[in-house]
Protein backbone atom coordinates (compact mmCIF):
# COMPACT_ATOMS: atom_id res chain seq x y z
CA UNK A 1 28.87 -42.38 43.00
CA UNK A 2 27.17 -42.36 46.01
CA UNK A 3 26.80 -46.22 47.86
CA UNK A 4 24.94 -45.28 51.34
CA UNK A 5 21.89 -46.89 51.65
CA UNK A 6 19.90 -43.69 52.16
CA UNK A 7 21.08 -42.25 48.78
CA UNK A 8 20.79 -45.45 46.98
CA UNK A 9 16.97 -45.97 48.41
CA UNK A 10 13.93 -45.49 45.83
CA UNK A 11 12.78 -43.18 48.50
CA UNK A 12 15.70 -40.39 47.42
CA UNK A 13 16.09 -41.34 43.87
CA UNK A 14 12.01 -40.26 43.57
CA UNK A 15 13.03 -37.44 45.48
CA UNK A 16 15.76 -36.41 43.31
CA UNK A 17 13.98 -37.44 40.33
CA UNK A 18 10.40 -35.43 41.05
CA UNK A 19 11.47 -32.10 42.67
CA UNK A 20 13.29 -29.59 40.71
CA UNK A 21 16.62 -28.24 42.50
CA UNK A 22 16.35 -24.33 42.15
CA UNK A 23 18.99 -22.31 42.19
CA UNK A 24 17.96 -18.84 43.66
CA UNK A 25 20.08 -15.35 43.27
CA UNK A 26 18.68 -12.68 45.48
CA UNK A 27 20.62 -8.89 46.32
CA UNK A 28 20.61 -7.20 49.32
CA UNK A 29 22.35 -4.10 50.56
CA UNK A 30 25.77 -6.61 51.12
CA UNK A 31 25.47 -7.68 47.59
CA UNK A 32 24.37 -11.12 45.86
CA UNK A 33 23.51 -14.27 47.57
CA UNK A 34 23.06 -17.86 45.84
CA UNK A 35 20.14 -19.62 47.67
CA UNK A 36 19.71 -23.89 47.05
CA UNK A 37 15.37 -24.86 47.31
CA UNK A 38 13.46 -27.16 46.93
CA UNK A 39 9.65 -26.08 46.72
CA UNK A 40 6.85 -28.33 47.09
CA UNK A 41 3.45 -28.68 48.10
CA UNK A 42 0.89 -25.74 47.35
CA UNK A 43 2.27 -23.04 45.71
CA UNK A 44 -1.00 -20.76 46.76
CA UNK A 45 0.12 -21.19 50.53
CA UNK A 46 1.80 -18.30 51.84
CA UNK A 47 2.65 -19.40 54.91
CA UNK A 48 4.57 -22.47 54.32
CA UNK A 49 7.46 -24.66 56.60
CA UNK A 50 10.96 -23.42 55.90
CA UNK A 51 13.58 -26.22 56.84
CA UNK A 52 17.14 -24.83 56.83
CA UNK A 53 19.23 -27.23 55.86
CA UNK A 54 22.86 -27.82 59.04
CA UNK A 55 25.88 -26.94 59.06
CA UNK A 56 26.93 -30.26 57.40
CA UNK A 57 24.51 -31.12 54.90
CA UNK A 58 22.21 -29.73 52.18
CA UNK A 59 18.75 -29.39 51.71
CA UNK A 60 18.61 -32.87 50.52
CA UNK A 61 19.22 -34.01 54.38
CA UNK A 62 15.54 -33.20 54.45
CA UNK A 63 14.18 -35.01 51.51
CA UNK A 64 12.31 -37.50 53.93
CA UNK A 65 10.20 -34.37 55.61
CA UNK A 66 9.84 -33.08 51.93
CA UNK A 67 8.18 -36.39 50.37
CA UNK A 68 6.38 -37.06 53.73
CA UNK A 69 4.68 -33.77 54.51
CA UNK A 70 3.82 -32.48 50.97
CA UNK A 71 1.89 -35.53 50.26
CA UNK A 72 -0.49 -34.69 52.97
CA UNK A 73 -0.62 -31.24 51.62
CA UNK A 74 1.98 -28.93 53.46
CA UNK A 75 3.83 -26.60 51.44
CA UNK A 76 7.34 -27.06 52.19
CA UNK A 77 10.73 -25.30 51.40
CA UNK A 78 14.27 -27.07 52.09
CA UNK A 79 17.04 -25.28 51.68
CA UNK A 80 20.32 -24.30 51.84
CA UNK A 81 21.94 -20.54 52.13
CA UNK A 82 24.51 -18.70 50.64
CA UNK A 83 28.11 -18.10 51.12
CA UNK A 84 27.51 -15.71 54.37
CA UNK A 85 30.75 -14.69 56.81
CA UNK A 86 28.08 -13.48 59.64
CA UNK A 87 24.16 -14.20 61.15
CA UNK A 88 23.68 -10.82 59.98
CA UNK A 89 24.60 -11.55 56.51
CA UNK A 90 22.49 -14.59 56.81
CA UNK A 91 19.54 -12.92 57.60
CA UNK A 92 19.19 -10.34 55.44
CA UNK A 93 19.86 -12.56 52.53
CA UNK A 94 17.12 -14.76 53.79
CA UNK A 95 14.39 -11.85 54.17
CA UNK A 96 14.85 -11.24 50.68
CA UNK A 97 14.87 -14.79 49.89
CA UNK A 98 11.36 -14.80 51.62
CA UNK A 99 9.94 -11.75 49.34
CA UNK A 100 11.21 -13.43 46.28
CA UNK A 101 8.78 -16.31 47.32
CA UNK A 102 6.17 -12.94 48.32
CA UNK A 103 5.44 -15.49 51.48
CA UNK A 104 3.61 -13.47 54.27
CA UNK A 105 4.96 -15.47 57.69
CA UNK A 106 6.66 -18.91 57.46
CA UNK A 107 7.29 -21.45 60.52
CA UNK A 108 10.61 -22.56 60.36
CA UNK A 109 12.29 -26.20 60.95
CA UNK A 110 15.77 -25.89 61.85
CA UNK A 111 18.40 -28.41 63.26
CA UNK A 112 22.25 -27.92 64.59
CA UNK A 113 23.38 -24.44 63.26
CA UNK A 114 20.07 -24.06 60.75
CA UNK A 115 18.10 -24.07 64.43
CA UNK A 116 20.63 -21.60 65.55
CA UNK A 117 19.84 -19.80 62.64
CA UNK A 118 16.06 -19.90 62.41
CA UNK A 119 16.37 -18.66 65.99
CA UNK A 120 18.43 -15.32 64.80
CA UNK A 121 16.11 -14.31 61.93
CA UNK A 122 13.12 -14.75 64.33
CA UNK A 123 15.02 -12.37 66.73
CA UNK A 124 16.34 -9.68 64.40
CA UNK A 125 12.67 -9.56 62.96
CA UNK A 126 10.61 -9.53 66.27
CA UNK A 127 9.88 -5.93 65.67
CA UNK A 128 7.91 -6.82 62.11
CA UNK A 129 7.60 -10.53 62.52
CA UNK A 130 7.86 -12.79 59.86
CA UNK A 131 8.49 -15.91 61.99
CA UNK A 132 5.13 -17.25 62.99
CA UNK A 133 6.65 -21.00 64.87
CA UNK A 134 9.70 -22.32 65.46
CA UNK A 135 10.34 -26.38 65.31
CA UNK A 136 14.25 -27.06 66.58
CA UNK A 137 15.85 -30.17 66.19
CA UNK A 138 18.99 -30.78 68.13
CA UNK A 139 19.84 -27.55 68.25
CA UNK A 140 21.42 -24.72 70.26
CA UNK A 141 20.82 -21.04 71.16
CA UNK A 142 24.45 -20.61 72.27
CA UNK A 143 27.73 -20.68 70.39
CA UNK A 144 30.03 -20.28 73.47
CA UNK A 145 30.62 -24.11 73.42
CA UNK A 146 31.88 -23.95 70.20
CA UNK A 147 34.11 -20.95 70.35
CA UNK A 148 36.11 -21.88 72.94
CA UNK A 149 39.86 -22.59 71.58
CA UNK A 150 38.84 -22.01 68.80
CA UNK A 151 39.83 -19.16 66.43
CA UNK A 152 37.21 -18.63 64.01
CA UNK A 153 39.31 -16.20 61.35
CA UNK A 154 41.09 -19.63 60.66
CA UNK A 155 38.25 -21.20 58.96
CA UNK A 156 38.78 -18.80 56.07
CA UNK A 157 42.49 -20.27 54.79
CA UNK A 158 41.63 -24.41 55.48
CA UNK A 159 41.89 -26.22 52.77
CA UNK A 160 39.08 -28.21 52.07
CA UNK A 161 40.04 -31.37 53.40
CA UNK A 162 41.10 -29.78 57.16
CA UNK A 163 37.63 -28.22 56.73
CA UNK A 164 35.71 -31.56 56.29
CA UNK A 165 37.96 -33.21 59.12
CA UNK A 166 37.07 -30.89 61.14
CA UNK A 167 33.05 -31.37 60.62
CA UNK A 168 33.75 -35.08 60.46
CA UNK A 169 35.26 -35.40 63.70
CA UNK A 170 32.15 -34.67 65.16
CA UNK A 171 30.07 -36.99 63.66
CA UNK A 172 29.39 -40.31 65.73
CA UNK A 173 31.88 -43.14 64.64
CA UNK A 174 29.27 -46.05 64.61
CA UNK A 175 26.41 -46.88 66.23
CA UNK A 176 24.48 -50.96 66.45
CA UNK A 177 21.44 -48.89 65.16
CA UNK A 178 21.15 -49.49 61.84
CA UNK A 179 18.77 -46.34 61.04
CA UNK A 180 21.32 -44.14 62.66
CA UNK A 181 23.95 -45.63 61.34
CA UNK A 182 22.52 -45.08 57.61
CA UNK A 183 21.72 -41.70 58.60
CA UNK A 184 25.83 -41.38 59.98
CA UNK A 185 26.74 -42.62 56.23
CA UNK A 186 24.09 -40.09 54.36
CA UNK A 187 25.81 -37.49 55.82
CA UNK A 188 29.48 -38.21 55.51
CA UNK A 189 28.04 -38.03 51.81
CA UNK A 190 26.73 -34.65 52.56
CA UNK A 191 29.63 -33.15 53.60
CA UNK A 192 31.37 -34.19 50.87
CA UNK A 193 29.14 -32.21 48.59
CA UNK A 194 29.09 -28.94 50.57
CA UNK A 195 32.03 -26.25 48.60
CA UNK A 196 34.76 -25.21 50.84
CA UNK A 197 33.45 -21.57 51.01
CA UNK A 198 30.16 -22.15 52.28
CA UNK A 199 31.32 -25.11 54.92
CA UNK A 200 33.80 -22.48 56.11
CA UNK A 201 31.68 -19.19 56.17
CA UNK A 202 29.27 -21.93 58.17
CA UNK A 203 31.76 -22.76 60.68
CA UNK A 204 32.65 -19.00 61.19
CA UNK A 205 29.30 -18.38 62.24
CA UNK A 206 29.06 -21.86 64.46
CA UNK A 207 32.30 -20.97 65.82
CA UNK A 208 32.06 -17.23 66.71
CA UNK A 209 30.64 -16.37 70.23
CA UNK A 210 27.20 -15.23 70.33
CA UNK A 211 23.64 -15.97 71.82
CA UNK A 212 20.40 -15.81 70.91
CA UNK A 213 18.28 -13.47 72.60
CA UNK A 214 15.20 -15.73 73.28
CA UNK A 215 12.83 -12.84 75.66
CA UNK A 216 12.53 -12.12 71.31
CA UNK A 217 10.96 -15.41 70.65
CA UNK A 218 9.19 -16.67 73.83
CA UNK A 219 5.63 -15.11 72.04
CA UNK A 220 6.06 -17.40 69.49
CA UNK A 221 5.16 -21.51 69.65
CA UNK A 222 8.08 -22.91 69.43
CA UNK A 223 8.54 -27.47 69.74
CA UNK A 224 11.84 -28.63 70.80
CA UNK A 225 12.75 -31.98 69.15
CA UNK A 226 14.95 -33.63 71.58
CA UNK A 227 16.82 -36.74 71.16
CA UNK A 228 17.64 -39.52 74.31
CA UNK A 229 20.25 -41.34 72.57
CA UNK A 230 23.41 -39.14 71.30
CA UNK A 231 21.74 -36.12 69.97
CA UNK A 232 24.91 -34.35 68.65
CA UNK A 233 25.27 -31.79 71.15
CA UNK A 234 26.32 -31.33 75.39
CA UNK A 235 23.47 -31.99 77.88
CA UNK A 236 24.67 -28.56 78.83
CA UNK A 237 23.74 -27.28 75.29
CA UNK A 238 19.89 -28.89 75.24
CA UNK A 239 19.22 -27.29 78.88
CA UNK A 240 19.95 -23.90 78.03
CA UNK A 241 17.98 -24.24 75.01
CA UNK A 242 15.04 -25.46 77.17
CA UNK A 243 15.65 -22.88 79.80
CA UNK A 244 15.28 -20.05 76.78
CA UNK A 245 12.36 -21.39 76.44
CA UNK A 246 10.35 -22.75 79.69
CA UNK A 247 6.60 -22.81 77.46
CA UNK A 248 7.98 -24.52 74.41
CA UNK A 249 6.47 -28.25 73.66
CA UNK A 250 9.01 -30.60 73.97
CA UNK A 251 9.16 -33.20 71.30
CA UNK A 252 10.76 -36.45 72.93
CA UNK A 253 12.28 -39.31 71.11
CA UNK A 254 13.79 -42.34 72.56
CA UNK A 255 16.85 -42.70 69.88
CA UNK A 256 17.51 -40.98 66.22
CA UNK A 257 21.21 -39.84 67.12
CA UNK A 258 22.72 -36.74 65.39
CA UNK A 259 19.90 -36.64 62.60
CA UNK A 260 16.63 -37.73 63.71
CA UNK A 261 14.98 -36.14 60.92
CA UNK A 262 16.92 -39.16 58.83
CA UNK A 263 17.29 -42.08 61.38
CA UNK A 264 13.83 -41.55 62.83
CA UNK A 265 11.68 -39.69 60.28
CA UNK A 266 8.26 -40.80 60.70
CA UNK A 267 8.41 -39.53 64.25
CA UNK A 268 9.91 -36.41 63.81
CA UNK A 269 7.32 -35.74 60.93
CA UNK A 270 4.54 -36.95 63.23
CA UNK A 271 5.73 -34.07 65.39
CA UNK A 272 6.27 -31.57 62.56
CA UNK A 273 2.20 -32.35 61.63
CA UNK A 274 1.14 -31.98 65.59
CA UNK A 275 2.85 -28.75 65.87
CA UNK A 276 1.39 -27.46 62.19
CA UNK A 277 -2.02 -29.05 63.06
CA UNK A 278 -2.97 -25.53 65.19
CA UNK A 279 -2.96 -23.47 62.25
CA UNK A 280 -5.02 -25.30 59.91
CA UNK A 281 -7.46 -23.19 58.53
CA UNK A 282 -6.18 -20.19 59.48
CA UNK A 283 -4.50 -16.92 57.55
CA UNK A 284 -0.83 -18.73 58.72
CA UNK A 285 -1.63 -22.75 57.61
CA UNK A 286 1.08 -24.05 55.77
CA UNK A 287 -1.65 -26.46 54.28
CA UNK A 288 -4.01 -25.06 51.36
CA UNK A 289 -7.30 -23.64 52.71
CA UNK A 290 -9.27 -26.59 53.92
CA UNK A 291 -6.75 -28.81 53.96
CA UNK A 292 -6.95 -31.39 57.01
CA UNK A 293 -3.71 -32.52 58.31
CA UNK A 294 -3.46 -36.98 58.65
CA UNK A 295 -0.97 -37.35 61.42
CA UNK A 296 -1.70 -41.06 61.74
């Protein structure tokens, strides 16, 4: 039963009551892959926000974006990948994902490793884009941090429990901040929920070296959501994400921790709705045709 005040707020329970929970089974070339969405907003929009749900949480992590930003008319998808041992693997189960929907272009939300990950399917697809923004979140573009000492073929014989302390342990312990420090208890819940094959094939991919290649992605608009406080990652990790990207908009908030989309959720959707506003009326709006965004 779950007793954090997030997940015992009206707020969630209408979330979990109103939205359906889909369970999604697309095939690629690597075989089957079990997709978790939530779909809401306009279903004639094409071009909707995809939020990708981190490496220690579901797409319920995003319920507050959901609620907040399909009210004023965005379509938006949360959700939460398969069982994938590579980016690769990842990706092309995702493209397929995206023709099940038949969505043209999507902008993507992504923080910790489901930024990492946006960032990968925007640069294995430059060639025939189907990334038309990027909005990261505490993210990185950089895995070396988390490689080193670190022997990523391990992940695949934890138990569950060695695989949870492991995510755990780098979670903040408290903070006086009581938003944050709901948002710390939400997702201790999270974790809890997320199988042991899925939180390990997550921290294979978190764990094994590789980069993005962002000279694939500067074209695009891209908003960095950056955190003062205790974002969750090194200083070292948020400047070479800015460095990848000298022209992206940088979204600045004073404190939200580790999960600003939780702790401090009407900024970071006042952000998400600045960065969406551009494409209002267009062939790419994530809104339905004629739709004016509120950001107020």
């Amino acid at each position: 039963m779950p007793d954090s005040a997030l997940a015992l707020s009206p707020e969630f329970q209408s979330f979990k009551s109103s939205l359906t929970r889909q369970r999604i089974t697309v095939e690629d070339n690597t075989g089957e892959g079990v997709w978790t969405v939530y779909d809401t907003g306009p279903s004639s929009v094409r071009c909707p926000l995809v939020m990708i749900a981190p490496l220690s949480g579901t797409p319920e992590v995003y319920y507050k974006q959901v609620l907040a930003l399909s009210s004023k008319g965005v379509r938006v998808l949360a959700l939460e990948g398969p069982i994938c041992w590579s980016e690769g693997r990842w990706c092309s189960s995702f493209r397929h994902l995206l023709n099940h929907f038949n969505l043209d272009k999507v902008h993507l939300f992504g923080a910790g490793l489901g930024g990492y990950l946006a960032q990968k399917f925007a640069e294995i697809t430059f060639r025939n884009p189907m990334v038309m923004s990027l909005i990261l979140c505490n993210t990185f573009s950089d895995t070396s941090e988390y490689s080193k000492g670190v022997m990523p073929s391990l992940f695949y014989m934890m138990p569950t429990f060695a695989l949870k302390r492991h995510v755990l342990a780098t979670f903040p312990t408290e903070s006086n901040n009581r938003h944050i420090a709901d948002s710390i208890d939400f997702m201790v819940e999270q974790v809890e929920k997320v199988e042991r094959s899925a939180l390990a094939s997550r921290l294979v991919i978190g764990c094994t070296k590789n980069y993005v290649e962002p000279q694939r992605l500067r074209h695009q608009p891209i908003t960095l959501i950056e955190v003062f406080d205790d974002p969750g990652i090194s200083s070292t990790m948020q400047e070479d994400l800015q460095k990848c990207y000298p022209d992206a908009k940088r979204a600045q908030l004073k404190w939200g921790g580790s999960f600003p989309y939780l702790a401090a959720a009407h900024d970071v959707n006042l952000y998400i709705l600045i960065h969406l506003k551009q494409y209002v009326n267009t062939r790419h709006s994530p809104y339905q045709r004629e739709t004016e965004p509120i950001t107020e």
